[in-house]
C-alpha atoms as a PDB file:
ATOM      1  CA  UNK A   1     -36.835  76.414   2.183  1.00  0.00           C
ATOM      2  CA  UNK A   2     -36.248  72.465   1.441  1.00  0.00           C
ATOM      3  CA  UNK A   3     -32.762  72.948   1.253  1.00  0.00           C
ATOM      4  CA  UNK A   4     -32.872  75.629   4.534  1.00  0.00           C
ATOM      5  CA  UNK A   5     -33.945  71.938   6.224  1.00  0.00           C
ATOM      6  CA  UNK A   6     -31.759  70.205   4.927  1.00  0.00           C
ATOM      7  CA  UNK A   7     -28.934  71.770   5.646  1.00  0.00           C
ATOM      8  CA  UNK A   8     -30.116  72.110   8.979  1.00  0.00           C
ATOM      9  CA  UNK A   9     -30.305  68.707   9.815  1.00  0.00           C
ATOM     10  CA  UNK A  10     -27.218  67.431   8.104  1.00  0.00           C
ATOM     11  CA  UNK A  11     -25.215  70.041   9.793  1.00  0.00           C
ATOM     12  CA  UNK A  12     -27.152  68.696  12.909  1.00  0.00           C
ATOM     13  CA  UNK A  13     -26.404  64.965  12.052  1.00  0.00           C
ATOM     14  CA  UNK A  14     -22.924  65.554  10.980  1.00  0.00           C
ATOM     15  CA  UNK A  15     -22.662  67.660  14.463  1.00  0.00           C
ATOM     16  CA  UNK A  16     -24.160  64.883  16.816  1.00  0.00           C
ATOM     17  CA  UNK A  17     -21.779  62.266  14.862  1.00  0.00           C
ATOM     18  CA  UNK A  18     -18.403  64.303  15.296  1.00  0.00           C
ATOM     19  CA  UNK A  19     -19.417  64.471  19.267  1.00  0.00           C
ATOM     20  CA  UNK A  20     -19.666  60.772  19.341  1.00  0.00           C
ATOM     21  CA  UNK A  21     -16.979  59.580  16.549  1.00  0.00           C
ATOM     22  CA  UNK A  22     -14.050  62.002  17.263  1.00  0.00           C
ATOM     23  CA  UNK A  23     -13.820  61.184  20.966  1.00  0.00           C
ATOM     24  CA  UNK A  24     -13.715  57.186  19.982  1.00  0.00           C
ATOM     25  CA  UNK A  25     -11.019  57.739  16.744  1.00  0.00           C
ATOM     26  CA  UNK A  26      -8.484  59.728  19.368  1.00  0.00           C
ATOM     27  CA  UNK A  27      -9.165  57.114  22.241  1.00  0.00           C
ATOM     28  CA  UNK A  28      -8.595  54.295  19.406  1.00  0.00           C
ATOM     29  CA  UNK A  29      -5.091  56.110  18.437  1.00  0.00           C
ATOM     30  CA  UNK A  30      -4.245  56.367  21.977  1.00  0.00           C
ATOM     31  CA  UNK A  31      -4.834  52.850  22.590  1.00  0.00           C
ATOM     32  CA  UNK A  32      -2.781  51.996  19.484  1.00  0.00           C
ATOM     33  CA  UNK A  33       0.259  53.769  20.159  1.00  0.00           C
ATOM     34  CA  UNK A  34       0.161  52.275  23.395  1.00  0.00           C
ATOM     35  CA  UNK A  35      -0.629  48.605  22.142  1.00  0.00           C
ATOM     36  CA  UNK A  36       2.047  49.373  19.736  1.00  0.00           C
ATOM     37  CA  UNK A  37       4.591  50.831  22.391  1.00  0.00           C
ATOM     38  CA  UNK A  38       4.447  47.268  24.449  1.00  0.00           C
ATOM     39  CA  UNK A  39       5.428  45.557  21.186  1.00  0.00           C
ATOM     40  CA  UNK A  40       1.522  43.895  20.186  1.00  0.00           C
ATOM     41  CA  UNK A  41       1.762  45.256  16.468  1.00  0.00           C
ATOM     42  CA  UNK A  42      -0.861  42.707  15.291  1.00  0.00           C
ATOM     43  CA  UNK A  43      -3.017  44.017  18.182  1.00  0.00           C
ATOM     44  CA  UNK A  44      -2.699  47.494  16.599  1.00  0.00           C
ATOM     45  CA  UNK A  45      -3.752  46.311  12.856  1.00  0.00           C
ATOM     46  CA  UNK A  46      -6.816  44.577  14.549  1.00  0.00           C
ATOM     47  CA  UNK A  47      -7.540  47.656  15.938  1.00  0.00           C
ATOM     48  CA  UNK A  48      -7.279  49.984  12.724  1.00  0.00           C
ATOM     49  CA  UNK A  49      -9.254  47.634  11.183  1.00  0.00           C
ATOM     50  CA  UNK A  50     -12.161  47.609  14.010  1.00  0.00           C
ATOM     51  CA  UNK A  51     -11.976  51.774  13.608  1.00  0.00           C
ATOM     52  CA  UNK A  52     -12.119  51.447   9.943  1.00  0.00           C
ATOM     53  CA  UNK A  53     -15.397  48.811  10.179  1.00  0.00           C
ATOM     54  CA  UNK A  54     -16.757  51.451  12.339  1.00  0.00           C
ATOM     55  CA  UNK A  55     -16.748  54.152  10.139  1.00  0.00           C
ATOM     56  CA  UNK A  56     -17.513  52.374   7.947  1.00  0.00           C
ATOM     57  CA  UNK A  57     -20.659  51.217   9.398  1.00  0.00           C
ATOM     58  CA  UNK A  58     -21.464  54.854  10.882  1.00  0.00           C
ATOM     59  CA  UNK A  59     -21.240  55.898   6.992  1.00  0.00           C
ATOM     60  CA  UNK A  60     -23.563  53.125   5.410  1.00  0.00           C
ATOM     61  CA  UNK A  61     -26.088  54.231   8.802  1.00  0.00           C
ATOM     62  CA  UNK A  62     -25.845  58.459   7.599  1.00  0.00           C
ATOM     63  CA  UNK A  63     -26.504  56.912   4.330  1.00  0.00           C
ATOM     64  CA  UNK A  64     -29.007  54.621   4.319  1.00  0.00           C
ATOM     65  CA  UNK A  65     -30.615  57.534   6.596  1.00  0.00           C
ATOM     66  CA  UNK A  66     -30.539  60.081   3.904  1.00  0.00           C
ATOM     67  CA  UNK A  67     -31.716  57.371   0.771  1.00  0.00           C
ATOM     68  CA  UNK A  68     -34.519  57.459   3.693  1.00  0.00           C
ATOM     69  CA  UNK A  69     -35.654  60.957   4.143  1.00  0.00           C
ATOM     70  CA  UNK A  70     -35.277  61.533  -0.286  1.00  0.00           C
ATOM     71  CA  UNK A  71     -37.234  58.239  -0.328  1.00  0.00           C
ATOM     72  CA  UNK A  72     -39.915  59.891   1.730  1.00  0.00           C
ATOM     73  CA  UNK A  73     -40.034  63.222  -0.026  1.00  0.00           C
ATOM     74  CA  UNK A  74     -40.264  61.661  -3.175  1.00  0.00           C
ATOM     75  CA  UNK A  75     -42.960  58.921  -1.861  1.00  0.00           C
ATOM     76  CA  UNK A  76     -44.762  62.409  -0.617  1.00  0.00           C
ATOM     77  CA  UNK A  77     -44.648  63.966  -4.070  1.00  0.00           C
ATOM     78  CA  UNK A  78     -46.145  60.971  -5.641  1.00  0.00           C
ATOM     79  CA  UNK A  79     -48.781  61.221  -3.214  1.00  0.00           C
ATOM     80  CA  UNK A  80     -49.679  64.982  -3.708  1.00  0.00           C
ATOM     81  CA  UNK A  81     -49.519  64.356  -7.836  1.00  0.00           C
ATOM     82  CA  UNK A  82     -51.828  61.240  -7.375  1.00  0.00           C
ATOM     83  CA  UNK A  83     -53.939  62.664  -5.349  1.00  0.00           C
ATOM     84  CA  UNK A  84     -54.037  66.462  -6.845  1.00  0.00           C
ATOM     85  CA  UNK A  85     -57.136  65.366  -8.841  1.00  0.00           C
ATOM     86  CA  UNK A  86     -59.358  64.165  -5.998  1.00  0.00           C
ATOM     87  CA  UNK A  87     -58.837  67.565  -4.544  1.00  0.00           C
ATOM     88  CA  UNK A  88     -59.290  69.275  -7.123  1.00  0.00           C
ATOM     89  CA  UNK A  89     -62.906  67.552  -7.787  1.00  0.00           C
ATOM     90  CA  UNK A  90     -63.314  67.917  -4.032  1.00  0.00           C
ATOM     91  CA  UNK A  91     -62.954  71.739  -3.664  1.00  0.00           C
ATOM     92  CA  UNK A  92     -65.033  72.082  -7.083  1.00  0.00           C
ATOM     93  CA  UNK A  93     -68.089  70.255  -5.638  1.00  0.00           C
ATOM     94  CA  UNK A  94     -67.132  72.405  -2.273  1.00  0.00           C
ATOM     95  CA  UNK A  95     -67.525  75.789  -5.000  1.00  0.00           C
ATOM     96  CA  UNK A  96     -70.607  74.114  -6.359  1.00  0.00           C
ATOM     97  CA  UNK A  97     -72.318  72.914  -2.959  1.00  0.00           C
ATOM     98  CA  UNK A  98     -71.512  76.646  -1.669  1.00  0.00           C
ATOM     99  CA  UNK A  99     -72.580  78.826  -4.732  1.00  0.00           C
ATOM    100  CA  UNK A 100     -76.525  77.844  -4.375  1.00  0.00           C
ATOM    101  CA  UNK A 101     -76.383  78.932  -0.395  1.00  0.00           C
ATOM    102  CA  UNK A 102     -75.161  82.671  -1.631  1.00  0.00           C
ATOM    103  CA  UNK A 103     -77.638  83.007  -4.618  1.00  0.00           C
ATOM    104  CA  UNK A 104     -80.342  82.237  -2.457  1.00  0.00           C
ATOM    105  CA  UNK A 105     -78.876  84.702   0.245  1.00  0.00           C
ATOM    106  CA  UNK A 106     -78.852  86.926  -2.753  1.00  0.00           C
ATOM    107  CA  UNK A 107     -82.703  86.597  -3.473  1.00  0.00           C
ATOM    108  CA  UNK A 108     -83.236  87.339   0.312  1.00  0.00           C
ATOM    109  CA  UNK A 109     -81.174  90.397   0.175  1.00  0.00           C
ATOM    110  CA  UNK A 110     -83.013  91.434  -2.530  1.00  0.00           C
ATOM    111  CA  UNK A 111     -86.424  90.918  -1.151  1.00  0.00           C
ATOM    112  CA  UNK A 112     -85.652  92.499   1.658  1.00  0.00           C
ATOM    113  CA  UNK A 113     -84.509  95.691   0.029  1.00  0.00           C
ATOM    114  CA  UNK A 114     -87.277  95.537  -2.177  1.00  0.00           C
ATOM    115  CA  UNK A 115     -89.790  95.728   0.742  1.00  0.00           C
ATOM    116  CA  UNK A 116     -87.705  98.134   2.966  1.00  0.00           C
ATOM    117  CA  UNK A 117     -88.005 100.419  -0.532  1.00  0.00           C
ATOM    118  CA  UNK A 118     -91.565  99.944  -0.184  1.00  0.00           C
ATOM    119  CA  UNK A 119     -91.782 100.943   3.354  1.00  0.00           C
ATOM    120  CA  UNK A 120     -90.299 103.901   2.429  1.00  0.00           C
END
């Protein structure tokens, strides 16, 4: 199920980036064969290198994004093992608090029959 998720959002992430990278990288190589065509060659590097930072950048941001979400998850689990214990002593006082309430319901139950046997 974990992995269901996480496929689903990378594919979603990796979806959302294409729609917003791709159309930048062709206007970039338009730009550059046209920068190139009027004879500004250095122009052209500059801008290779300014597509290159980008990616670059968009990378490190998809990254640092996922160290994110396994930091959480694993920050989560901690929690839940930590605090498996407390709960555990919790829903045993819960058992204990609760198992006095049905033996007296018990005794009730049986007094009742008893004097509904006597009735009879």
């Amino acid at each position: 199920m974990l992995s269901d998720i996480k496929e689903q959002v990378l594919s979603v992430m990796s979806l959302k980036l294409m729609a917003v990278v791709l159309p930048a990288i062709v206007l970039s190589i338009l730009t550059a064969m046209v920068m190139y065509q009027l004879g500004f060659p250095t122009m052209v590097y500059d801008e290779v290198v300014l597509i290159l930072t980008t990616l670059m950048h968009v990378v490190l941001g998809v990254w640092s994004a996922l160290n994110v979400v396994l930091l959480g998850i694993v920050i989560a689990g901690l929690l839940f093992a930590l605090l498996l214990p407390a709960l555990i002593v919790f829903r045993e006082i819960q058992k204990k608090r609760n198992e006095p309430s049905a033996a007296s319901d018990s005794v009730v139950h049986s007094s009742s029959n008893m004097a509904d046997a006597t009735r009879q």
